[in-house]
N, C-alpha and C. Protein backbone atom coordinates (compact mmCIF):
# COMPACT_ATOMS: atom_id res chain seq x y z
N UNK A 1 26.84 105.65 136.84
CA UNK A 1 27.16 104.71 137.89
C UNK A 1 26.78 105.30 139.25
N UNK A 2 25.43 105.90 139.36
CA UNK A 2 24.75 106.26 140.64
C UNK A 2 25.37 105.32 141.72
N UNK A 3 24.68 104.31 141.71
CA UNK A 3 24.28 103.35 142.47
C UNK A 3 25.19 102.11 141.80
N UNK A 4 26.26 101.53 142.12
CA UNK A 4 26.92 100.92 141.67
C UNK A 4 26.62 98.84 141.60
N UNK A 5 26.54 98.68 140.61
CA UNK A 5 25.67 97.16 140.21
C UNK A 5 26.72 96.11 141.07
N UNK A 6 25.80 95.15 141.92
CA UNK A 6 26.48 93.77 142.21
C UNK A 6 27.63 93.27 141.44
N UNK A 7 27.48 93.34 139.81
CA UNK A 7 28.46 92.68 138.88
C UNK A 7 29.29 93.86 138.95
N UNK A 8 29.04 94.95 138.87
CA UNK A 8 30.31 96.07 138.82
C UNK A 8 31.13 96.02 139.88
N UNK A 9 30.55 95.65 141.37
CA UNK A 9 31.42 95.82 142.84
C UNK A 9 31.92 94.19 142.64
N UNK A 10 31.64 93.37 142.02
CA UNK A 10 32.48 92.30 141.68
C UNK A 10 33.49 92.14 141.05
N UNK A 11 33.42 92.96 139.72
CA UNK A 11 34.78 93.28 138.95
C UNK A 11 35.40 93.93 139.15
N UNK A 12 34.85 95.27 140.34
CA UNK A 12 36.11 96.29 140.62
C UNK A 12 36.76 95.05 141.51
N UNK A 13 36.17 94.90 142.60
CA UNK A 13 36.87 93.68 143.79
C UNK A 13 38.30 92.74 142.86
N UNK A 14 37.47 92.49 141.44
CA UNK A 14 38.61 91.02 141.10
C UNK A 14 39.88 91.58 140.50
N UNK A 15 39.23 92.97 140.11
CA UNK A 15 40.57 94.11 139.28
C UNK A 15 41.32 94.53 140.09
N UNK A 16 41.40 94.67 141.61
CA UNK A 16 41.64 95.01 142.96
C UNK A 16 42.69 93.73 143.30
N UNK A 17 41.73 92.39 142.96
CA UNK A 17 42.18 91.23 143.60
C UNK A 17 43.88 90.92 142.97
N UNK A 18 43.46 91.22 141.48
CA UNK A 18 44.92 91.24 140.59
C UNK A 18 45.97 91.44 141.21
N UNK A 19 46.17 92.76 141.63
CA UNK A 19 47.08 92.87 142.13
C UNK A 19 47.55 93.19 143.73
N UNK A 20 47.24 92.05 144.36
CA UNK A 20 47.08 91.56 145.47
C UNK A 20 48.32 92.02 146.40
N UNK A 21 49.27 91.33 145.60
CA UNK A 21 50.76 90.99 145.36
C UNK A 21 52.01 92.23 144.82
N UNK A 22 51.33 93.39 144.80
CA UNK A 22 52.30 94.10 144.17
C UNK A 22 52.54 95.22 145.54
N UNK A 23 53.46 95.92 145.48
CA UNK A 23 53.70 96.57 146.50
C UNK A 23 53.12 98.38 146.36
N UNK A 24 52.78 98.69 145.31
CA UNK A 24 52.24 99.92 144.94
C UNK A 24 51.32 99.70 143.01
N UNK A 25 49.76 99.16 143.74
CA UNK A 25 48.71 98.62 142.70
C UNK A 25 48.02 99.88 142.24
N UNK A 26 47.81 101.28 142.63
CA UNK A 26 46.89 101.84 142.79
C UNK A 26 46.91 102.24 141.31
N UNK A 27 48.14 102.66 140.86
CA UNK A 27 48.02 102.88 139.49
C UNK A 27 47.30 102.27 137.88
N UNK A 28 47.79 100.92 138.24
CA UNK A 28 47.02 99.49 137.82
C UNK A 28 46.17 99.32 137.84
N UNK A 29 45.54 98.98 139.33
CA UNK A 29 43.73 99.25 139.22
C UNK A 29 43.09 100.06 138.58
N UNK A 30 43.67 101.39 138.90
CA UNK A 30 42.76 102.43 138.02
C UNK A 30 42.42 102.33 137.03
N UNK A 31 43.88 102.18 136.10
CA UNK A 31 44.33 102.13 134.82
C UNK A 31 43.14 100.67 134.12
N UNK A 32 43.13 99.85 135.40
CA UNK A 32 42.25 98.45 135.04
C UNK A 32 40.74 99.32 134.81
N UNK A 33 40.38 99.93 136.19
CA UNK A 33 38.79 100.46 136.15
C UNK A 33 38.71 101.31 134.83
N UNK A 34 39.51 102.01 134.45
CA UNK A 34 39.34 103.58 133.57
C UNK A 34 39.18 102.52 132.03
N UNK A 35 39.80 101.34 131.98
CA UNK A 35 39.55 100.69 130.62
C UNK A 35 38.65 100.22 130.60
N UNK A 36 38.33 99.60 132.18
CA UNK A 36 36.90 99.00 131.32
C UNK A 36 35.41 99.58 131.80
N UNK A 37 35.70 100.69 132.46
CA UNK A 37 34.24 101.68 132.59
C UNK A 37 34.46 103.07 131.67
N UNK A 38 35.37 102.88 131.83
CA UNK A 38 35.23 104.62 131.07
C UNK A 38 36.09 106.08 131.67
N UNK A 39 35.43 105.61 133.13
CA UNK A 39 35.53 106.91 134.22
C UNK A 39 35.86 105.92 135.44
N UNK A 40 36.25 106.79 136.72
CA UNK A 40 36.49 106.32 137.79
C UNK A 40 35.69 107.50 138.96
N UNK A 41 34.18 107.23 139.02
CA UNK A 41 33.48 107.78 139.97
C UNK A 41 33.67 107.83 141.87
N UNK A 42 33.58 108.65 142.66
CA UNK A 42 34.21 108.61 143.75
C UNK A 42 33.42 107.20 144.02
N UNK A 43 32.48 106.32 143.97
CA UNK A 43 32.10 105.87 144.72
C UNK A 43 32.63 104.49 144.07
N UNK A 44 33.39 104.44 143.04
CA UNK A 44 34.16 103.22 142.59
C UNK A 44 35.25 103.71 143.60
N UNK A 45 35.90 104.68 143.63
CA UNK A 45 37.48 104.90 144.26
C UNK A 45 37.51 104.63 145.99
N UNK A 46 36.15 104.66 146.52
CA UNK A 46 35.45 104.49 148.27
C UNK A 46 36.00 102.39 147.91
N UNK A 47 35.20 102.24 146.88
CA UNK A 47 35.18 101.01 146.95
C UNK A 47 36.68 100.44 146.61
N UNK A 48 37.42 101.03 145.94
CA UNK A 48 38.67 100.68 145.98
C UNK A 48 40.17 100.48 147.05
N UNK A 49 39.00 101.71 148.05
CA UNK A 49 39.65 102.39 149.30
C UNK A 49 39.71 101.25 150.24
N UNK A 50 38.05 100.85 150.32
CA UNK A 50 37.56 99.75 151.56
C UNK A 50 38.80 98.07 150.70
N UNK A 51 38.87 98.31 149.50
CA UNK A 51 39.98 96.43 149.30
C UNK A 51 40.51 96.79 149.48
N UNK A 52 42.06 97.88 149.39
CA UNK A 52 42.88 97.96 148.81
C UNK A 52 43.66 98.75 150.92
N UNK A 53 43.03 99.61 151.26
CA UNK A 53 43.25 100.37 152.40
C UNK A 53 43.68 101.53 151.89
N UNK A 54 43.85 101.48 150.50
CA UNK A 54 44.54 103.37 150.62
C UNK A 54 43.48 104.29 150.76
N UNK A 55 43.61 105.31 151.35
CA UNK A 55 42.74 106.38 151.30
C UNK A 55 42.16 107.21 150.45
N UNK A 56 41.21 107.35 150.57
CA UNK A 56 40.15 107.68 149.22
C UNK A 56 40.46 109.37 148.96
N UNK A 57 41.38 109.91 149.84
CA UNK A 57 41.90 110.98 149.42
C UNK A 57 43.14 110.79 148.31
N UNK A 58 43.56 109.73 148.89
CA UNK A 58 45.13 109.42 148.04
C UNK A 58 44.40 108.83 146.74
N UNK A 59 43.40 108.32 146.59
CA UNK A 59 42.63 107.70 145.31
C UNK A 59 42.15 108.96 144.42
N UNK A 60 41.78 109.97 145.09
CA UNK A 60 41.16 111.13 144.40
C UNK A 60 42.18 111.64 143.53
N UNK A 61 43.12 111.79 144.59
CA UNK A 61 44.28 113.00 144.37
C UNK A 61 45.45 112.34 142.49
N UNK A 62 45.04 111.23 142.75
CA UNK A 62 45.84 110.10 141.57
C UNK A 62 44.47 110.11 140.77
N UNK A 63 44.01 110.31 140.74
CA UNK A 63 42.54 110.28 139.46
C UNK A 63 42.81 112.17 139.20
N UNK A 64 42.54 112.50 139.83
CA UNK A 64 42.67 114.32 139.76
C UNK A 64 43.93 114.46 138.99
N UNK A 65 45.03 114.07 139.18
CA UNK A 65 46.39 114.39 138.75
C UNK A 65 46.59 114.03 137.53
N UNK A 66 46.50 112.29 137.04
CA UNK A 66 46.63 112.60 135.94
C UNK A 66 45.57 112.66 135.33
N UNK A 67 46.02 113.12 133.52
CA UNK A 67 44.47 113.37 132.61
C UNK A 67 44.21 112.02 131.91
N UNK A 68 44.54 110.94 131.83
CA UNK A 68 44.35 109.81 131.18
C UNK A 68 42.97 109.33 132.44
N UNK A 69 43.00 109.95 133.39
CA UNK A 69 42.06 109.09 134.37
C UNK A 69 40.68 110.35 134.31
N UNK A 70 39.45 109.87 134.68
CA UNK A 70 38.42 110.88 134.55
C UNK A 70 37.39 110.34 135.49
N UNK A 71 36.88 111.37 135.94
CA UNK A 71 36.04 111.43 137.03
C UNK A 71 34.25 111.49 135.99
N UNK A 72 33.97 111.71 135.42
CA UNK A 72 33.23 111.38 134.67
C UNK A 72 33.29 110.76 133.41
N UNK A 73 32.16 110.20 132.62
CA UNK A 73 31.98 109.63 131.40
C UNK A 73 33.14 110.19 130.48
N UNK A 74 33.08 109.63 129.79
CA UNK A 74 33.58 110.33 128.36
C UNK A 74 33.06 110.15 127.49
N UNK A 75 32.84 111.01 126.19
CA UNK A 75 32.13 110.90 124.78
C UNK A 75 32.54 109.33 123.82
N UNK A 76 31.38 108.91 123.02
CA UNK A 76 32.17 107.82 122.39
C UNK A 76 33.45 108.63 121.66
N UNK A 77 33.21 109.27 120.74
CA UNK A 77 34.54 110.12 120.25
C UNK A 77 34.70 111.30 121.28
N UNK A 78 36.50 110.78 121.37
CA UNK A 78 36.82 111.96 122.20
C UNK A 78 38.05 112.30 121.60
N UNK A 79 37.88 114.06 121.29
CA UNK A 79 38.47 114.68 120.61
C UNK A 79 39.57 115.45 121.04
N UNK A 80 40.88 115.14 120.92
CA UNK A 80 41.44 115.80 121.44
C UNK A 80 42.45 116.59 120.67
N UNK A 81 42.40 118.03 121.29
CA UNK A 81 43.28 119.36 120.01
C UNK A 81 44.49 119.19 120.77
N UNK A 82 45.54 119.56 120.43
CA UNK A 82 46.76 119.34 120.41
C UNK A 82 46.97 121.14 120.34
N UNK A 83 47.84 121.70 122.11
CA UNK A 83 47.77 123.07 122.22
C UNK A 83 49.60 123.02 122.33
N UNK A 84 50.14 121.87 122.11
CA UNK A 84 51.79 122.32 122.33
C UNK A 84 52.25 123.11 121.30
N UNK A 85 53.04 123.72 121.55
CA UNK A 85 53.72 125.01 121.08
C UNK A 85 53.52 124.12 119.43
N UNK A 86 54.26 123.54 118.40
CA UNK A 86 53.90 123.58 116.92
C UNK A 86 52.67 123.88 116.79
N UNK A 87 51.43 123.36 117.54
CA UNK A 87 50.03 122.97 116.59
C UNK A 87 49.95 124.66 117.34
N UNK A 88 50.13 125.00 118.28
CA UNK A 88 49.42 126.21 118.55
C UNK A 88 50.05 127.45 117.60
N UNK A 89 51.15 127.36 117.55
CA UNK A 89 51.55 128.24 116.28
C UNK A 89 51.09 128.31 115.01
N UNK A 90 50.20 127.10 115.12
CA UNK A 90 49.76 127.19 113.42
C UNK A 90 48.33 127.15 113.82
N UNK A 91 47.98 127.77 114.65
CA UNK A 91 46.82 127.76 114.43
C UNK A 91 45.23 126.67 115.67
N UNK A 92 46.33 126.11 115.75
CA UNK A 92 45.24 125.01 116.98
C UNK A 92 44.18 125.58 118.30
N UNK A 93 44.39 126.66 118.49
CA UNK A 93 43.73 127.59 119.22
C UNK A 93 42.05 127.96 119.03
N UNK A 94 42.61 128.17 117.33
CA UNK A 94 41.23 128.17 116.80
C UNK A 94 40.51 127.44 116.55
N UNK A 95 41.18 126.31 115.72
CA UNK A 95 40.61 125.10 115.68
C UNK A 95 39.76 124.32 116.86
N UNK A 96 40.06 124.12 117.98
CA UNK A 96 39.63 123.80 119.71
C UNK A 96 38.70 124.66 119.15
N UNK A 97 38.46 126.00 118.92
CA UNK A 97 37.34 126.81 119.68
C UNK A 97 36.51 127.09 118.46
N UNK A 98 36.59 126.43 117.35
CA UNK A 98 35.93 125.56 116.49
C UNK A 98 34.73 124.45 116.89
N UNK A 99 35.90 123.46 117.47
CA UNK A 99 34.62 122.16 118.02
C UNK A 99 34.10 122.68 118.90
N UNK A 100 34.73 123.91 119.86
CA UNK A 100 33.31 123.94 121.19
C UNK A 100 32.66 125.00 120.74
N UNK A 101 32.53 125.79 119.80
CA UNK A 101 31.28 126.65 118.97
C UNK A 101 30.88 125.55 118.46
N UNK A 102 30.47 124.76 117.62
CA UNK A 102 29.92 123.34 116.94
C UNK A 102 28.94 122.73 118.24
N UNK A 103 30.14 122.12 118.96
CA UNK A 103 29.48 121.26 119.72
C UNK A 103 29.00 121.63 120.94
N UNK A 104 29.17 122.86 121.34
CA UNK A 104 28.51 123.60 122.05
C UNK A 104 29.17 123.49 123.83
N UNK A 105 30.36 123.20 123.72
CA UNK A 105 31.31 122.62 125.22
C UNK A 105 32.38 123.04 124.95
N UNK A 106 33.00 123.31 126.39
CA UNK A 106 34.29 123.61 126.33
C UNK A 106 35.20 122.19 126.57
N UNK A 107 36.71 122.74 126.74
CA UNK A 107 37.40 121.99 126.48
C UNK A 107 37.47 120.54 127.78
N UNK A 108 37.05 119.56 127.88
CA UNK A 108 36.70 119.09 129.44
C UNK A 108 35.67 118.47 129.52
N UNK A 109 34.45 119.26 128.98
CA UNK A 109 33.11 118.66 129.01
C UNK A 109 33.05 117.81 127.47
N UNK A 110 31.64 117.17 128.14
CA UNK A 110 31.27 116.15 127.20
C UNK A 110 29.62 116.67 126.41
N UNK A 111 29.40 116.07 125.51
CA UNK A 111 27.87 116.73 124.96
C UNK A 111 26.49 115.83 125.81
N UNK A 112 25.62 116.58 125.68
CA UNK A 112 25.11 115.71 126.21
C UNK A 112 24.76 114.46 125.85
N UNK A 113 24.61 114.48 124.88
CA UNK A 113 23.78 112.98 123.94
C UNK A 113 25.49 112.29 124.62
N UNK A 114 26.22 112.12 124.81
CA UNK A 114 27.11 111.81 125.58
C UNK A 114 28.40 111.48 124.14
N UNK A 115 28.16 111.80 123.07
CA UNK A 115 28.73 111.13 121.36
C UNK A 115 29.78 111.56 121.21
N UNK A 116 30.59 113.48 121.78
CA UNK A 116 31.49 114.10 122.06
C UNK A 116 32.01 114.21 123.32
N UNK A 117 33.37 114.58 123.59
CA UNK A 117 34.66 114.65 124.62
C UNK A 117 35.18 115.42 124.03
N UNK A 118 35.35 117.07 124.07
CA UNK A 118 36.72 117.86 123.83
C UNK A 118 37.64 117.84 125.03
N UNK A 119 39.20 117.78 124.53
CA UNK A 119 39.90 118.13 125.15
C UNK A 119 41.14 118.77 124.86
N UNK A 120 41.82 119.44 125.47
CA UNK A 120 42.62 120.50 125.17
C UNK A 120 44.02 119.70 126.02
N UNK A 121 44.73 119.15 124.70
CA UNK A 121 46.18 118.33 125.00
C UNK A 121 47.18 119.49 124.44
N UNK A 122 48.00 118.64 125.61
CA UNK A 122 49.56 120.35 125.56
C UNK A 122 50.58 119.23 124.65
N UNK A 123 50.43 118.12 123.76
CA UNK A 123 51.35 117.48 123.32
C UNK A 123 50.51 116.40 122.26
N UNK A 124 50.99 116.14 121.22
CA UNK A 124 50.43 114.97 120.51
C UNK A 124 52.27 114.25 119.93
N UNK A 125 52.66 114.69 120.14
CA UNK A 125 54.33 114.29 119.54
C UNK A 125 54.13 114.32 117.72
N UNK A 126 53.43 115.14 117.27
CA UNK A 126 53.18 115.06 116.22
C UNK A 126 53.17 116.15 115.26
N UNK A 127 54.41 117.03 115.75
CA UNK A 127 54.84 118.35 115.51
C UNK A 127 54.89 118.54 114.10
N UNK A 128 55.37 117.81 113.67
CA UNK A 128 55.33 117.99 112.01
C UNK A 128 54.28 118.12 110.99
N UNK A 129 53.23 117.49 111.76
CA UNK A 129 51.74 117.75 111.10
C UNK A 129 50.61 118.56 111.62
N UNK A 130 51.97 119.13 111.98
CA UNK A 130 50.61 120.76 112.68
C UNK A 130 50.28 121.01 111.81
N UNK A 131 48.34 121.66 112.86
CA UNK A 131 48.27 121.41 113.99
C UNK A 131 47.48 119.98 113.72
N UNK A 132 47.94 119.46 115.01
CA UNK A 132 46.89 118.01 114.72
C UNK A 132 45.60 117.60 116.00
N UNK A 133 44.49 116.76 115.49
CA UNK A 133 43.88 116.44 116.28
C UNK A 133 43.99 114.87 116.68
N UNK A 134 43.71 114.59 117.56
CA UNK A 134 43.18 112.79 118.04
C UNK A 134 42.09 112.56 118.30
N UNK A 135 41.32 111.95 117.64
CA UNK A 135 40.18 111.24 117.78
C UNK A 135 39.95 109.63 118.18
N UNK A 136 39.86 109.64 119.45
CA UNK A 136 40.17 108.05 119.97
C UNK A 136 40.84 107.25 119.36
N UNK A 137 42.26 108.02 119.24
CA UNK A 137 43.48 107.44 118.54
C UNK A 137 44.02 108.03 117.32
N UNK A 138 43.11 107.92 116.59
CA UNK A 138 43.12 108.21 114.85
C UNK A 138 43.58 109.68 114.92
N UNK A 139 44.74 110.17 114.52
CA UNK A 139 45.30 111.64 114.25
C UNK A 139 45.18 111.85 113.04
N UNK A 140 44.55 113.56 113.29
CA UNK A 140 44.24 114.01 112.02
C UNK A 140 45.15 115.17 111.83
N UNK A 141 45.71 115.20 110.54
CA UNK A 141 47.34 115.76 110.23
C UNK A 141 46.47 117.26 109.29
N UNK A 142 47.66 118.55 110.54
CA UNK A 142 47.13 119.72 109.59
C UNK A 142 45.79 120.29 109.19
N UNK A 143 45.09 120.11 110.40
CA UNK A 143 43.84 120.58 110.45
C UNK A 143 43.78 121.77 110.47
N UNK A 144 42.17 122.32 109.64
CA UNK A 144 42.35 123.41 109.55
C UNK A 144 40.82 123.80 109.56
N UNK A 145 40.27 124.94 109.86
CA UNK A 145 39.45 125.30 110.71
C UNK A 145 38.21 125.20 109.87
N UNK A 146 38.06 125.35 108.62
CA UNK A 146 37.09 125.01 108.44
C UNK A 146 36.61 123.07 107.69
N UNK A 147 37.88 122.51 108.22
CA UNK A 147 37.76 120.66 107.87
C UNK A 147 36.71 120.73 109.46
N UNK A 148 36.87 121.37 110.37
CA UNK A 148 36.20 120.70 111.51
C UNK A 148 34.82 120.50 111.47
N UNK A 149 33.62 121.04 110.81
CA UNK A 149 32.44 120.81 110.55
C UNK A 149 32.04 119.08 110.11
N UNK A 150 33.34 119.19 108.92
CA UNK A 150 33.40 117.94 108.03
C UNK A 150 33.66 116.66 109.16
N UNK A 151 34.92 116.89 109.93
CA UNK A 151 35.33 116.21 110.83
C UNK A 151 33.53 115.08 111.77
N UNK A 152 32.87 116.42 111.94
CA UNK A 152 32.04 116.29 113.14
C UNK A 152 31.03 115.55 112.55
N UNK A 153 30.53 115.93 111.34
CA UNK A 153 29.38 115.13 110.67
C UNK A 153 29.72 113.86 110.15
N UNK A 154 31.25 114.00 110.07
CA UNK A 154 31.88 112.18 109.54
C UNK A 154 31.77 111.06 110.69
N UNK A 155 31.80 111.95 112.16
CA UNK A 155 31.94 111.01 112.76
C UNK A 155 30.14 110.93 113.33
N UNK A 156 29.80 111.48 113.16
CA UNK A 156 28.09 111.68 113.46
C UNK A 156 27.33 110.31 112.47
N UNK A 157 28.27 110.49 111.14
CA UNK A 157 27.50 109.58 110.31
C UNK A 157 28.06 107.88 110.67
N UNK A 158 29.07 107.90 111.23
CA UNK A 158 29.44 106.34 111.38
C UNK A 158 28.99 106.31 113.17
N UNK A 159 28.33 107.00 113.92
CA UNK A 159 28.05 106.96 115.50
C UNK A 159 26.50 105.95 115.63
N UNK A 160 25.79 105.78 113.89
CA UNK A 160 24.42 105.06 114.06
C UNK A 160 24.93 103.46 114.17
């Protein structure tokens, strides 16, 4: 999103327009932009700045803060290891540093072909099936370091 499209500065505007009416939107919008682009680039958050009047520092600083919001793309599968205390006791440490030997990224970055997203989550609430992963939703129970190869080529084979 270099250069941001007529139809894109139209739908951020009408996702903006939504909530016209509310007394603190910024969260909303985002939450609106981040579903249906992906990412929230500074020059969507300028444009959010100029409808809305909040400051594109205060826009940064709420994209920066939390991790559900991202300043770049994300992978179609995005993988996320689970580092809270169960999965890391059993092992989740390695596992993470599994997919970024594989896929060649650390925890944050994306691959290039753009197909992977690792990320390194301090919680999945899913303590009992340590350690676990999320894969754009789908949790995988009790992973173990050498399923992750399998993991990567399963999802490689349903990505055509």
């Amino acid at each position: 999103m270099a250069r941001l499209s007529d139809t894109a500065q139209a739908q951020i505007i009408a996702i903006c327009d939504r909530y016209n009416d509310e007394k603190t939107p910024l969260m909303m919008i985002l939450s609106d932009i981040q579903k249906e682009y992906g990412y929230i680039p500074l020059e969507v958050q300028e444009l959010v700045s100029d409808k809305t009047g909040i400051p594109v520092a205060e826009i940064y600083g709420v994209v920066t803060f939390y991790s559900f919001f991202s300043l770049k793309p994300k992978g179609k599968y995005i993988i996320g290891c689970c580092l809270g205390t169960a999965c890391y006791v059993k092992g989740a440490q390695q596992i993470i540093d599994k997919f970024s030997d594989i896929l060649g990224i650390k925890p944050g970055e994306t691959t290039e072909d753009g197909l992977f997203t690792l990320d390194a989550l301090r919680c999945l609430g899913a303590c009992g099936i340590a350690p676990a992963v999320s894969i754009n939703g789908k949790v995988y129970p009790k992973v173990e370091v050498n399923q992750v190869q399998g993991i990567i080529d399963e999802l490689k084979g349903g990505a055509n």
